[in-house]
N, C-alpha and C. Protein backbone atom coordinates (compact mmCIF):
# COMPACT_ATOMS: atom_id res chain seq x y z
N UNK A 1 46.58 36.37 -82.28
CA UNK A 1 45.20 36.07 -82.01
C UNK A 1 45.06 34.74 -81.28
N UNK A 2 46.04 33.97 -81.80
CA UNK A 2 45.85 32.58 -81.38
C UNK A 2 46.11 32.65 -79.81
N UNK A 3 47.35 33.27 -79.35
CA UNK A 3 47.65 33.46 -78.42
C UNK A 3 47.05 34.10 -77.22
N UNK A 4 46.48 35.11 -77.88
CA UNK A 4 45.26 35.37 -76.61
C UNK A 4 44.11 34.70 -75.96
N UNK A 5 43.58 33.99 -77.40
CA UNK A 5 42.51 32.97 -77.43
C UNK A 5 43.21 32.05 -76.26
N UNK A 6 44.26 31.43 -76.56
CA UNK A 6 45.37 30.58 -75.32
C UNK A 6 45.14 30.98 -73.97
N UNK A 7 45.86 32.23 -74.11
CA UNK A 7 45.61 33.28 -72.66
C UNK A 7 44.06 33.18 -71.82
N UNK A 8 43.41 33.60 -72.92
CA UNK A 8 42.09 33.66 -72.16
C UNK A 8 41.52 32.66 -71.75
N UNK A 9 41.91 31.19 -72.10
CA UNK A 9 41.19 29.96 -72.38
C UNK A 9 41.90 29.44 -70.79
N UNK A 10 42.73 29.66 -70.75
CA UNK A 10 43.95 28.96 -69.61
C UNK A 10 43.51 29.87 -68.13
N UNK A 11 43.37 31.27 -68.56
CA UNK A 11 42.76 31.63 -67.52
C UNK A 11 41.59 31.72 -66.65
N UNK A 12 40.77 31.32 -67.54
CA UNK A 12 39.26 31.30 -67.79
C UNK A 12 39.54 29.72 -66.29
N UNK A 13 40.05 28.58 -66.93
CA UNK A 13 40.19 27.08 -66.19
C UNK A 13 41.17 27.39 -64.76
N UNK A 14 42.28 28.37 -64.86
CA UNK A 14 42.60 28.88 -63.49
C UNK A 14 41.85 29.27 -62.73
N UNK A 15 40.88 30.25 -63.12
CA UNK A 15 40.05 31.00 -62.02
C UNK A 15 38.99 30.02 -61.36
N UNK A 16 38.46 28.98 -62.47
CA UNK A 16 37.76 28.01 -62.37
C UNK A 16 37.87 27.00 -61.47
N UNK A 17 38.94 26.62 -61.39
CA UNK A 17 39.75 25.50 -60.56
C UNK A 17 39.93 26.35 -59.15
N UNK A 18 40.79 27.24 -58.96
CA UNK A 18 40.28 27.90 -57.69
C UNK A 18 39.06 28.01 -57.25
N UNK A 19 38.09 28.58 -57.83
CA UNK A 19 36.57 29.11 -56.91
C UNK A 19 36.14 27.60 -56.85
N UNK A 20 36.22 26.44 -57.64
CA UNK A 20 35.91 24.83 -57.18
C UNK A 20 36.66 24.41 -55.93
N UNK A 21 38.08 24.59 -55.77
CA UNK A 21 39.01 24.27 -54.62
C UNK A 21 38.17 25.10 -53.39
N UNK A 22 37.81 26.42 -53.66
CA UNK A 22 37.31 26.95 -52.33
C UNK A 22 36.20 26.56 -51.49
N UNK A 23 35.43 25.64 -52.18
CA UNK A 23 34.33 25.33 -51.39
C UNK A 23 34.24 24.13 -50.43
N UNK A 24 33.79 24.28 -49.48
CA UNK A 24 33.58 23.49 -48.41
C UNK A 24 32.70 22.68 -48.37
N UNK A 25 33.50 21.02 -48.58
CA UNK A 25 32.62 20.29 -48.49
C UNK A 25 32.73 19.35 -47.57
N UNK A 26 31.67 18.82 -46.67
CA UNK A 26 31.35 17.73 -45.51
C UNK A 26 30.33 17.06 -45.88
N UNK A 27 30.31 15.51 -44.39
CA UNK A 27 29.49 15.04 -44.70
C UNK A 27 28.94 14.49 -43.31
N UNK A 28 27.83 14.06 -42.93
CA UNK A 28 27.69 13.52 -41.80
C UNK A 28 27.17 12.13 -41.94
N UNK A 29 26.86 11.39 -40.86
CA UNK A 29 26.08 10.04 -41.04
C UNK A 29 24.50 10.28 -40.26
N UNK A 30 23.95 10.21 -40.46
CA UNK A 30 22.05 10.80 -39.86
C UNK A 30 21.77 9.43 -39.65
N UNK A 31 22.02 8.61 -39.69
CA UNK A 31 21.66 7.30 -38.96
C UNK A 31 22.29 6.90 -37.79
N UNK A 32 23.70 7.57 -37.40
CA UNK A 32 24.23 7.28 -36.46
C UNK A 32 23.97 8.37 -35.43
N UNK A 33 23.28 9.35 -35.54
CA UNK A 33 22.88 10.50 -35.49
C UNK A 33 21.42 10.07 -34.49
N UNK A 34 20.64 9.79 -35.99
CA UNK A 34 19.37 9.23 -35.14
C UNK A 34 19.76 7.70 -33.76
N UNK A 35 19.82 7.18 -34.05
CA UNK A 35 20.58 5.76 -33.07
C UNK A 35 21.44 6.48 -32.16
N UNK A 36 22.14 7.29 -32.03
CA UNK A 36 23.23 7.67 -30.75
C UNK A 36 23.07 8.88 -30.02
N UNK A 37 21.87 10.03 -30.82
CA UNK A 37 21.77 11.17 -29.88
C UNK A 37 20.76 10.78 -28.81
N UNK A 38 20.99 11.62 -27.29
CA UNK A 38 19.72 11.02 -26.74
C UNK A 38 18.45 11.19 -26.78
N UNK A 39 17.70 12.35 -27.73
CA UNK A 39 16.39 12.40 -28.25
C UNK A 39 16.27 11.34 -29.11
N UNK A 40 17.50 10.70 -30.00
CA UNK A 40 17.54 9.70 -30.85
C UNK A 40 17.02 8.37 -30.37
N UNK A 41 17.99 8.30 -28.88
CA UNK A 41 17.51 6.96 -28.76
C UNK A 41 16.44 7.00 -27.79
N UNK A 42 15.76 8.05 -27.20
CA UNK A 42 14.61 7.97 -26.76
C UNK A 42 13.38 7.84 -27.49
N UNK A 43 13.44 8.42 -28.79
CA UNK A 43 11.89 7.69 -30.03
C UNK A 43 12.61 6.71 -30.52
N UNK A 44 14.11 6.11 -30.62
CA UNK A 44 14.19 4.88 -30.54
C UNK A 44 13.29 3.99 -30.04
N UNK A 45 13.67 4.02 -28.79
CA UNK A 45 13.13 3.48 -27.86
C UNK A 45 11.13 3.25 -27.44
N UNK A 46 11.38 4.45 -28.01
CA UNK A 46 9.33 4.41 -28.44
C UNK A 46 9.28 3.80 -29.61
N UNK A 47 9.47 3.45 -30.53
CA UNK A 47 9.29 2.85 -31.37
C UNK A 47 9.55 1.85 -31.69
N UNK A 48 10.58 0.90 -30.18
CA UNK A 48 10.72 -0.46 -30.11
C UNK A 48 9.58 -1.26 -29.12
N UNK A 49 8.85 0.04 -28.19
CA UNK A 49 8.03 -0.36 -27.51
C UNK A 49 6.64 -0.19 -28.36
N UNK A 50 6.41 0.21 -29.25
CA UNK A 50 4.93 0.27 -30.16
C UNK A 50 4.99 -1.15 -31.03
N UNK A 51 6.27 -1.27 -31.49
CA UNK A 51 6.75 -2.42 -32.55
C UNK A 51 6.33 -3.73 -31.11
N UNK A 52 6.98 -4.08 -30.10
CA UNK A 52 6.69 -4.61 -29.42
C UNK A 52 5.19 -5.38 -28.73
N UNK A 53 4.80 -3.77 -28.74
CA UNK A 53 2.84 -4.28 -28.38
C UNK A 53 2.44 -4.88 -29.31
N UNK A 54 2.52 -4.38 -30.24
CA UNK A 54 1.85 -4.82 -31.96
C UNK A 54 2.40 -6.72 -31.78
N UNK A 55 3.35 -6.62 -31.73
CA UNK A 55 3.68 -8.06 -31.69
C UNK A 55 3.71 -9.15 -30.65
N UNK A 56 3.62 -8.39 -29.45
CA UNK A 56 2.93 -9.10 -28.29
C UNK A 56 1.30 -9.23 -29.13
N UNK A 57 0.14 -8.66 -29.50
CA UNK A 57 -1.21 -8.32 -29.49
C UNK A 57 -1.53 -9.60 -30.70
N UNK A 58 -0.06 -9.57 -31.71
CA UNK A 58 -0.24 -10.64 -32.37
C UNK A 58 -0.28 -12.00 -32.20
N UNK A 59 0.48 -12.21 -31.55
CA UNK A 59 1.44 -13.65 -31.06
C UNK A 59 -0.11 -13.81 -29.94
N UNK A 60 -0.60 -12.77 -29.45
CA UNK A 60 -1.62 -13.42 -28.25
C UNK A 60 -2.37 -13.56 -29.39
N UNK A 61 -3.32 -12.87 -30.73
CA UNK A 61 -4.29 -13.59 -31.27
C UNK A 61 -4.05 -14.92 -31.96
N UNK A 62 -2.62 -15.25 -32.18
CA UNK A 62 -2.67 -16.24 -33.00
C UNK A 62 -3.10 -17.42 -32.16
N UNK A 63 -2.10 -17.39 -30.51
CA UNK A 63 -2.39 -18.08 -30.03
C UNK A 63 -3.56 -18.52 -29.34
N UNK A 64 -4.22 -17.60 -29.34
CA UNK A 64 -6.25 -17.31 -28.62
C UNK A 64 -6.50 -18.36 -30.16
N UNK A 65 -6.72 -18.50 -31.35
CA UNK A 65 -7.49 -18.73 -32.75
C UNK A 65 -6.93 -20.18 -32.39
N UNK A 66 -5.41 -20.15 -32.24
CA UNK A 66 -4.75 -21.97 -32.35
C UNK A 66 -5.58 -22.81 -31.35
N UNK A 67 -5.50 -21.94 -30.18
CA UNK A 67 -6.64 -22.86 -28.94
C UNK A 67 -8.21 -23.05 -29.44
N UNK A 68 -8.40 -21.97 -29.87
CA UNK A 68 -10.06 -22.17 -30.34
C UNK A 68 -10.10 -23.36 -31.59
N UNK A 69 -9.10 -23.20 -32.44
CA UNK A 69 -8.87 -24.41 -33.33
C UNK A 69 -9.05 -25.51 -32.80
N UNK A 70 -8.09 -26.11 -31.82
CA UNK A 70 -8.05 -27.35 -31.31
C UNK A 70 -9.19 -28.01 -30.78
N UNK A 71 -9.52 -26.92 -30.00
CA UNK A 71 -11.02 -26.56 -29.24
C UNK A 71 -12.45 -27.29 -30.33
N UNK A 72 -12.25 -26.67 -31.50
CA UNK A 72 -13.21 -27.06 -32.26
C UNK A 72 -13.17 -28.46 -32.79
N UNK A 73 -11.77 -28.44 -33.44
CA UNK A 73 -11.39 -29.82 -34.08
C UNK A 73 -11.60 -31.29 -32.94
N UNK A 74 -11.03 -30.90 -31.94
CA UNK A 74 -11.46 -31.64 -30.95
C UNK A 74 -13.05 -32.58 -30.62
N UNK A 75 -14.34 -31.26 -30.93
CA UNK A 75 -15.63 -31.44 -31.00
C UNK A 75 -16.04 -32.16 -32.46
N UNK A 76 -14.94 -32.29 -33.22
CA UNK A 76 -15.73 -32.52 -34.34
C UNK A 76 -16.38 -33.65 -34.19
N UNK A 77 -16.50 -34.75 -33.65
CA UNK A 77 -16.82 -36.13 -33.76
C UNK A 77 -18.16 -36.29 -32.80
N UNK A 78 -17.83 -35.34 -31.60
CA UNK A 78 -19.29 -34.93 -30.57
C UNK A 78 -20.52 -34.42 -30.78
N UNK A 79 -20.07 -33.19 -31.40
CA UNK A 79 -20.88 -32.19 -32.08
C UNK A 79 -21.50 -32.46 -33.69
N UNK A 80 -22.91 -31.76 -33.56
CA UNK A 80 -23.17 -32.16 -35.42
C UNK A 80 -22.45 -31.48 -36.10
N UNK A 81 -22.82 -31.75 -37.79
CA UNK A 81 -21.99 -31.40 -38.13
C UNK A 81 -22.40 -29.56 -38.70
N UNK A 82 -23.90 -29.43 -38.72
CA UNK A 82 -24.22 -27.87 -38.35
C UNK A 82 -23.16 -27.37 -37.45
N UNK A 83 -23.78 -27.81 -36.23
CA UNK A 83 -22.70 -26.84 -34.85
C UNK A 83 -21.49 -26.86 -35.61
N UNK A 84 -20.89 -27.47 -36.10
CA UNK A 84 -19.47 -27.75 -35.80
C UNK A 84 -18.95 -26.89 -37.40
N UNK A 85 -19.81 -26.44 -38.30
CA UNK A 85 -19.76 -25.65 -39.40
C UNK A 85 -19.57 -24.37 -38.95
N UNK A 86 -20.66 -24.11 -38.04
CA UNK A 86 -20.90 -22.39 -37.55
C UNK A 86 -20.09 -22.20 -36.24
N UNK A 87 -19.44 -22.94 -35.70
CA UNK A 87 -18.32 -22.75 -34.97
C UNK A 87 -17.41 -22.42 -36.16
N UNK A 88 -16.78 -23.43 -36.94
CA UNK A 88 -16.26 -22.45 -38.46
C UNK A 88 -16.22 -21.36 -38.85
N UNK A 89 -17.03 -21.01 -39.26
CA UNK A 89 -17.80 -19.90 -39.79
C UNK A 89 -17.34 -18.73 -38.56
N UNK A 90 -17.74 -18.93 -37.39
CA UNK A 90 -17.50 -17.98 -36.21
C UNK A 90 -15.87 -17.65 -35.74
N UNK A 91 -15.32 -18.94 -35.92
CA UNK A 91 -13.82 -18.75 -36.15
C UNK A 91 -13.27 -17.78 -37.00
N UNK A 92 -13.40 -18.01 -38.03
CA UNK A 92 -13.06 -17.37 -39.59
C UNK A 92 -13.41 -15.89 -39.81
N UNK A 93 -14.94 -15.47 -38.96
CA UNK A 93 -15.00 -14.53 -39.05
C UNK A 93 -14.20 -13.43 -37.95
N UNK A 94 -14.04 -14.07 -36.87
CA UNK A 94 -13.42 -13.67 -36.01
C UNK A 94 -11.75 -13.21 -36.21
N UNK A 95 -11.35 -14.33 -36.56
CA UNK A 95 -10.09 -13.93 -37.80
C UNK A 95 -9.81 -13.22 -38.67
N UNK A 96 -10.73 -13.09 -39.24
CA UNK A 96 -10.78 -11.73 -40.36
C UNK A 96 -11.06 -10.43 -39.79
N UNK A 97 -12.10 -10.05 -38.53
CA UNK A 97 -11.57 -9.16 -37.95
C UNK A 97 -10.29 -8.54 -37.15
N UNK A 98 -9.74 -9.81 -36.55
CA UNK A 98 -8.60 -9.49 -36.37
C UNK A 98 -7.41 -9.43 -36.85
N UNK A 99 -7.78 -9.69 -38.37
CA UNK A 99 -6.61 -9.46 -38.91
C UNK A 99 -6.49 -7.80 -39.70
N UNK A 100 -8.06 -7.36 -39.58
CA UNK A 100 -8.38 -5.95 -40.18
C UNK A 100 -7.31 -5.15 -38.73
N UNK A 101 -7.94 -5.47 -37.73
CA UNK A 101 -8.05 -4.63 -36.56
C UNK A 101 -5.79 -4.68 -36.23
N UNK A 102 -5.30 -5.79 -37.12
CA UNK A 102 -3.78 -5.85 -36.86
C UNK A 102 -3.43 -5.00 -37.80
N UNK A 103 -3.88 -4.88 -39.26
CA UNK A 103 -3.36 -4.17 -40.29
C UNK A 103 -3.89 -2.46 -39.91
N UNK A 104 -4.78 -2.29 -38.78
CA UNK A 104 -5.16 -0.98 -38.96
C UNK A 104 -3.47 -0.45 -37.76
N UNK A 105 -3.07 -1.72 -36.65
CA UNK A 105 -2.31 -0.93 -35.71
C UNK A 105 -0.98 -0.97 -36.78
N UNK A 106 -0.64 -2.16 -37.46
CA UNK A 106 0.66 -1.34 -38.19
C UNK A 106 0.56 -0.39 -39.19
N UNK A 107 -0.44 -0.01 -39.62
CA UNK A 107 -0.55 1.25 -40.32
C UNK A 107 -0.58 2.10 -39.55
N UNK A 108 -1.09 2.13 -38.33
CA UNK A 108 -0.78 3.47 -37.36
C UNK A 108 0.72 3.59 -36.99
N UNK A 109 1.38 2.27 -36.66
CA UNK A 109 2.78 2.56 -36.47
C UNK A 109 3.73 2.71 -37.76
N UNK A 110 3.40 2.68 -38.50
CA UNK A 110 3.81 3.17 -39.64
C UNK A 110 3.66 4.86 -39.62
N UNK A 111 2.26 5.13 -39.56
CA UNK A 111 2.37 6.47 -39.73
C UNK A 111 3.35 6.94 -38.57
N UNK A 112 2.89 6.42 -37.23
CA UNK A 112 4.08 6.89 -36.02
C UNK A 112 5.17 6.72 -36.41
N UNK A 113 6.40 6.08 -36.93
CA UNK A 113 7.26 5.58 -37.17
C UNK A 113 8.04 7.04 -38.71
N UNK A 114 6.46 7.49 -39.08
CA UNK A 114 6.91 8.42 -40.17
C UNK A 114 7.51 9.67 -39.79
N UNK A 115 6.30 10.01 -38.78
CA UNK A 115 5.69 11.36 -38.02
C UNK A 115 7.35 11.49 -37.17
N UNK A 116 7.83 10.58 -36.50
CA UNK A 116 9.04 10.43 -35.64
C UNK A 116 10.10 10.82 -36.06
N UNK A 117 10.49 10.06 -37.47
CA UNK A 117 11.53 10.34 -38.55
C UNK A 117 11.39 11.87 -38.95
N UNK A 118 10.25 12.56 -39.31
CA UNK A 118 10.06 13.05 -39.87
C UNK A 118 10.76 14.88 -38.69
N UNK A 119 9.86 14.70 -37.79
CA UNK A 119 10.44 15.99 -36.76
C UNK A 119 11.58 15.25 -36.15
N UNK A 120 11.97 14.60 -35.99
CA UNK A 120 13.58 14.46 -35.55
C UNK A 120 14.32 15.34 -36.45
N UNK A 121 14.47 14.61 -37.99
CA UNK A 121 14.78 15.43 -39.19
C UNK A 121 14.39 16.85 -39.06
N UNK A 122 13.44 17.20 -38.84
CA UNK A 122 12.83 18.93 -38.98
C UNK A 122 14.26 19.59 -37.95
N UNK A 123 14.50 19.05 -36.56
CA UNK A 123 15.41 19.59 -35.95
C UNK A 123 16.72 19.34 -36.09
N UNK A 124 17.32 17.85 -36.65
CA UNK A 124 18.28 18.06 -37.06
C UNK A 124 18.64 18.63 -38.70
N UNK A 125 17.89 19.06 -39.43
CA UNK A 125 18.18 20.10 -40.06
C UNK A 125 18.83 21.66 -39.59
N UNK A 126 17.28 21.70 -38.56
CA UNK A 126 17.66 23.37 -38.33
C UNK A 126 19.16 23.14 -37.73
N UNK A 127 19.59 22.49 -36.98
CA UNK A 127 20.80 22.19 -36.50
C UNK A 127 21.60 22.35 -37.09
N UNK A 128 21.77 22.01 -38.34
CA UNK A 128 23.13 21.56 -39.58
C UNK A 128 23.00 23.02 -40.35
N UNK A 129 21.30 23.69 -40.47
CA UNK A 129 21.53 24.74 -41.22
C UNK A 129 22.56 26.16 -40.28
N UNK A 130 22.28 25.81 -39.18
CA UNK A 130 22.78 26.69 -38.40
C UNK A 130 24.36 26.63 -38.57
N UNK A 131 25.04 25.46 -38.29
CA UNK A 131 26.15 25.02 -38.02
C UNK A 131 27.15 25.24 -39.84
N UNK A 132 26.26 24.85 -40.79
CA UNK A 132 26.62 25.00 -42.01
C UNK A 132 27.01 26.59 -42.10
N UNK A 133 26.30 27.37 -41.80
CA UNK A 133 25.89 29.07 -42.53
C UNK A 133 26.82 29.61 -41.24
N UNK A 134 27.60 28.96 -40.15
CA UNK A 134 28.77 29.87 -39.25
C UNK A 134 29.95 29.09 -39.16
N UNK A 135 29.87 27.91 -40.42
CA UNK A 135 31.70 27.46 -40.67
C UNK A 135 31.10 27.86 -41.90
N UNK A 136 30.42 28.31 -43.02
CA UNK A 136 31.13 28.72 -44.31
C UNK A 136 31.20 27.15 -45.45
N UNK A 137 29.94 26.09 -44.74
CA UNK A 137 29.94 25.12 -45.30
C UNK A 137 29.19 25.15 -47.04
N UNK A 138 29.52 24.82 -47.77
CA UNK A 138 28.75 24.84 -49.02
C UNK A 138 27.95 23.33 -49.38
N UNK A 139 28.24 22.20 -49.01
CA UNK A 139 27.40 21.26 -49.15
C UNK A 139 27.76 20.13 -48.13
N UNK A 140 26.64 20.00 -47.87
CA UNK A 140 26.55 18.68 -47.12
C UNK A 140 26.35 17.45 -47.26
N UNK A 141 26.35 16.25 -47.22
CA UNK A 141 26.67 15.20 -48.10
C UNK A 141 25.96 14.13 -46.77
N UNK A 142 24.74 12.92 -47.06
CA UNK A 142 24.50 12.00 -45.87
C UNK A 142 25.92 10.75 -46.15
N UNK A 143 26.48 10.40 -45.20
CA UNK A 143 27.46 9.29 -45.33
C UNK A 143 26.68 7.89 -46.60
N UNK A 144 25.62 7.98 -46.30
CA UNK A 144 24.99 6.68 -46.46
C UNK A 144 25.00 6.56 -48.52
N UNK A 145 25.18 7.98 -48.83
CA UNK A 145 25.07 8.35 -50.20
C UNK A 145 26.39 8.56 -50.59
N UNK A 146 27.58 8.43 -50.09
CA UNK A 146 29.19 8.42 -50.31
C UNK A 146 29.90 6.94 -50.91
N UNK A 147 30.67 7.09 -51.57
CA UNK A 147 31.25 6.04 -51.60
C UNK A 147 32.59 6.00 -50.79
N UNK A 148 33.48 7.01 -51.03
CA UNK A 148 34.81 7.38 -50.12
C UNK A 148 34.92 8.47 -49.70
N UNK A 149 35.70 9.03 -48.90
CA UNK A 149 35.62 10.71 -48.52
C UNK A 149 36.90 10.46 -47.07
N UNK A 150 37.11 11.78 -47.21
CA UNK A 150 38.59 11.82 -46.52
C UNK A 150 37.68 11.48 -44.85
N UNK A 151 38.31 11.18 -44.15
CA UNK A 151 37.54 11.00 -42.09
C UNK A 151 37.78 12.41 -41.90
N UNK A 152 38.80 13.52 -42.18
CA UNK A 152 38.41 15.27 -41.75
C UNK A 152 37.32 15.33 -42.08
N UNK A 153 36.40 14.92 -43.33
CA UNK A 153 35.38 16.05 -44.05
C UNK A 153 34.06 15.44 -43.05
N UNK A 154 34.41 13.93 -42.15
CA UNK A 154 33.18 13.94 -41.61
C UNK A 154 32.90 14.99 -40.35
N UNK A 155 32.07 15.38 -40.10
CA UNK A 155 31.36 16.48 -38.76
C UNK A 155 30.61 15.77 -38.53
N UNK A 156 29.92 14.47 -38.14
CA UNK A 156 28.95 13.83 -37.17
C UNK A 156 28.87 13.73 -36.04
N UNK A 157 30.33 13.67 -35.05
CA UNK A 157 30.43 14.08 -33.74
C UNK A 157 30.30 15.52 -33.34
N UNK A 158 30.54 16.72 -34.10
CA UNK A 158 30.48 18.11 -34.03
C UNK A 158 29.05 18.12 -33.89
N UNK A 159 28.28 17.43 -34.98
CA UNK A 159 26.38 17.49 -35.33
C UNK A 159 26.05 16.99 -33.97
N UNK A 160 26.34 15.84 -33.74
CA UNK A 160 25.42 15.17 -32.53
C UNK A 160 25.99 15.97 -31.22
N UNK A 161 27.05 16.36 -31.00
CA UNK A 161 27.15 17.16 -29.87
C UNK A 161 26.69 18.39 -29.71
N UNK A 162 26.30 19.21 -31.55
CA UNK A 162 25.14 20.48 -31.21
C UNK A 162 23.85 20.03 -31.12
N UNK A 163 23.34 18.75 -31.51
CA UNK A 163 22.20 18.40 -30.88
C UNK A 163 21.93 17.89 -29.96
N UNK A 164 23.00 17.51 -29.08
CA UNK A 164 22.57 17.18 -27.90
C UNK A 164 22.32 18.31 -26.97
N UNK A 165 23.34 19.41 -27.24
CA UNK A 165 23.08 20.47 -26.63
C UNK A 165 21.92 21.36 -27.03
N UNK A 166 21.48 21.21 -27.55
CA UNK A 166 20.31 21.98 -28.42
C UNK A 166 19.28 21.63 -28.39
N UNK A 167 19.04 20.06 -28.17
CA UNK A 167 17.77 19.60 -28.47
C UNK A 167 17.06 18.47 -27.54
N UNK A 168 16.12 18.75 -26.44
CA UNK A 168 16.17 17.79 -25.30
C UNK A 168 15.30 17.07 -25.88
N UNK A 169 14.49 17.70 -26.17
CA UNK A 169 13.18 16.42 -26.36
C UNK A 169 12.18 16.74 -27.41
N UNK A 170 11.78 15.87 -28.31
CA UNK A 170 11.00 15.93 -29.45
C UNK A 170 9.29 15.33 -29.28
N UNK A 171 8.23 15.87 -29.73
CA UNK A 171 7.09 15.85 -29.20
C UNK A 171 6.95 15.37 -30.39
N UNK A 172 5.87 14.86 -30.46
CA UNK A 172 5.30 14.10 -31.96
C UNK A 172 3.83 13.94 -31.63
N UNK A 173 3.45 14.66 -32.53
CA UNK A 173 2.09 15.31 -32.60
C UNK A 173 1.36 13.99 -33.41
């Protein structure tokens, strides 16, 4: 009895250990992916030029408010000291709109910045699901979530060369 119990127990962890050995596992890097394909680095590239305006639009209000500063401080000794309050007052408020009207554009580039990530991803999925389901892949793994892994199991040059071929250009709605 004992012995079968043995038998069955030993075979049970053979069969086990095989169907684990059979599966196919890879991994890619999706950051090097996004950064090096050329749909990649073309909303790259839009998204260094949105980041850019935003911070040109800034750097010009700070510097428009610093001149109007000086501008005022300058009058203080000319001007009463009414005028020279509601020049204040007109500053400050002016500032506070533009600091609404800065937080509304990086929240838009934020959302842009989401919307971008987001359908890049939509296609390099379909990409990987394709490529996964005609090598017989069972899991896929992002580099960025690995600690070690053999350099065979990566496919990131295989990925970015079916998306380059696959995928010219991404629209972002």
């Amino acid at each position: 009895m004992f012995r079968k119990l043995l038998f069955i127990i030993s075979f049970f962890l053979l069969v086990t250990n095989n169907s684990l050995a059979q599966e196919k596992v890879v991994f890619i890097d999706i950051n090097f992916i996004f950064k090096n394909s050329n749909v990649g680095k073309e909303l790259n590239e839009q998204i260094r030029k949105k980041d850019n305006q935003i911070n040109l639009e800034i750097n010009k209000f700070k510097n428009d408010i610093e001149v109007k500063k000086n501008e005022i401080i300058s009058q203080k000794n000319v001007i009463s000291v009414e005028e020279y309050n509601k020049k204040i007052e007109n500053l400050e408020t002016k500032i506070k709109e533009m600091n609404k009207l800065i937080a509304k554009k990086k929240n838009e580039f934020d959302k842009f910045k989401i919307k971008v990530e987001a359908s890049f991803s939509k296609e390099l999925n379909s990409i990987i699901e394709i490529y996964s389901t005609e090598n017989s892949i069972d899991m896929i793994f992002d580099k960025s979530n690995l600690l070690m892994a053999r350099k065979d199991l990566n496919i990131t040059k295989k990925i970015i060369n079916l998306f380059n071929e696959n995928v010219k250009e991404i629209n972002i709605k």
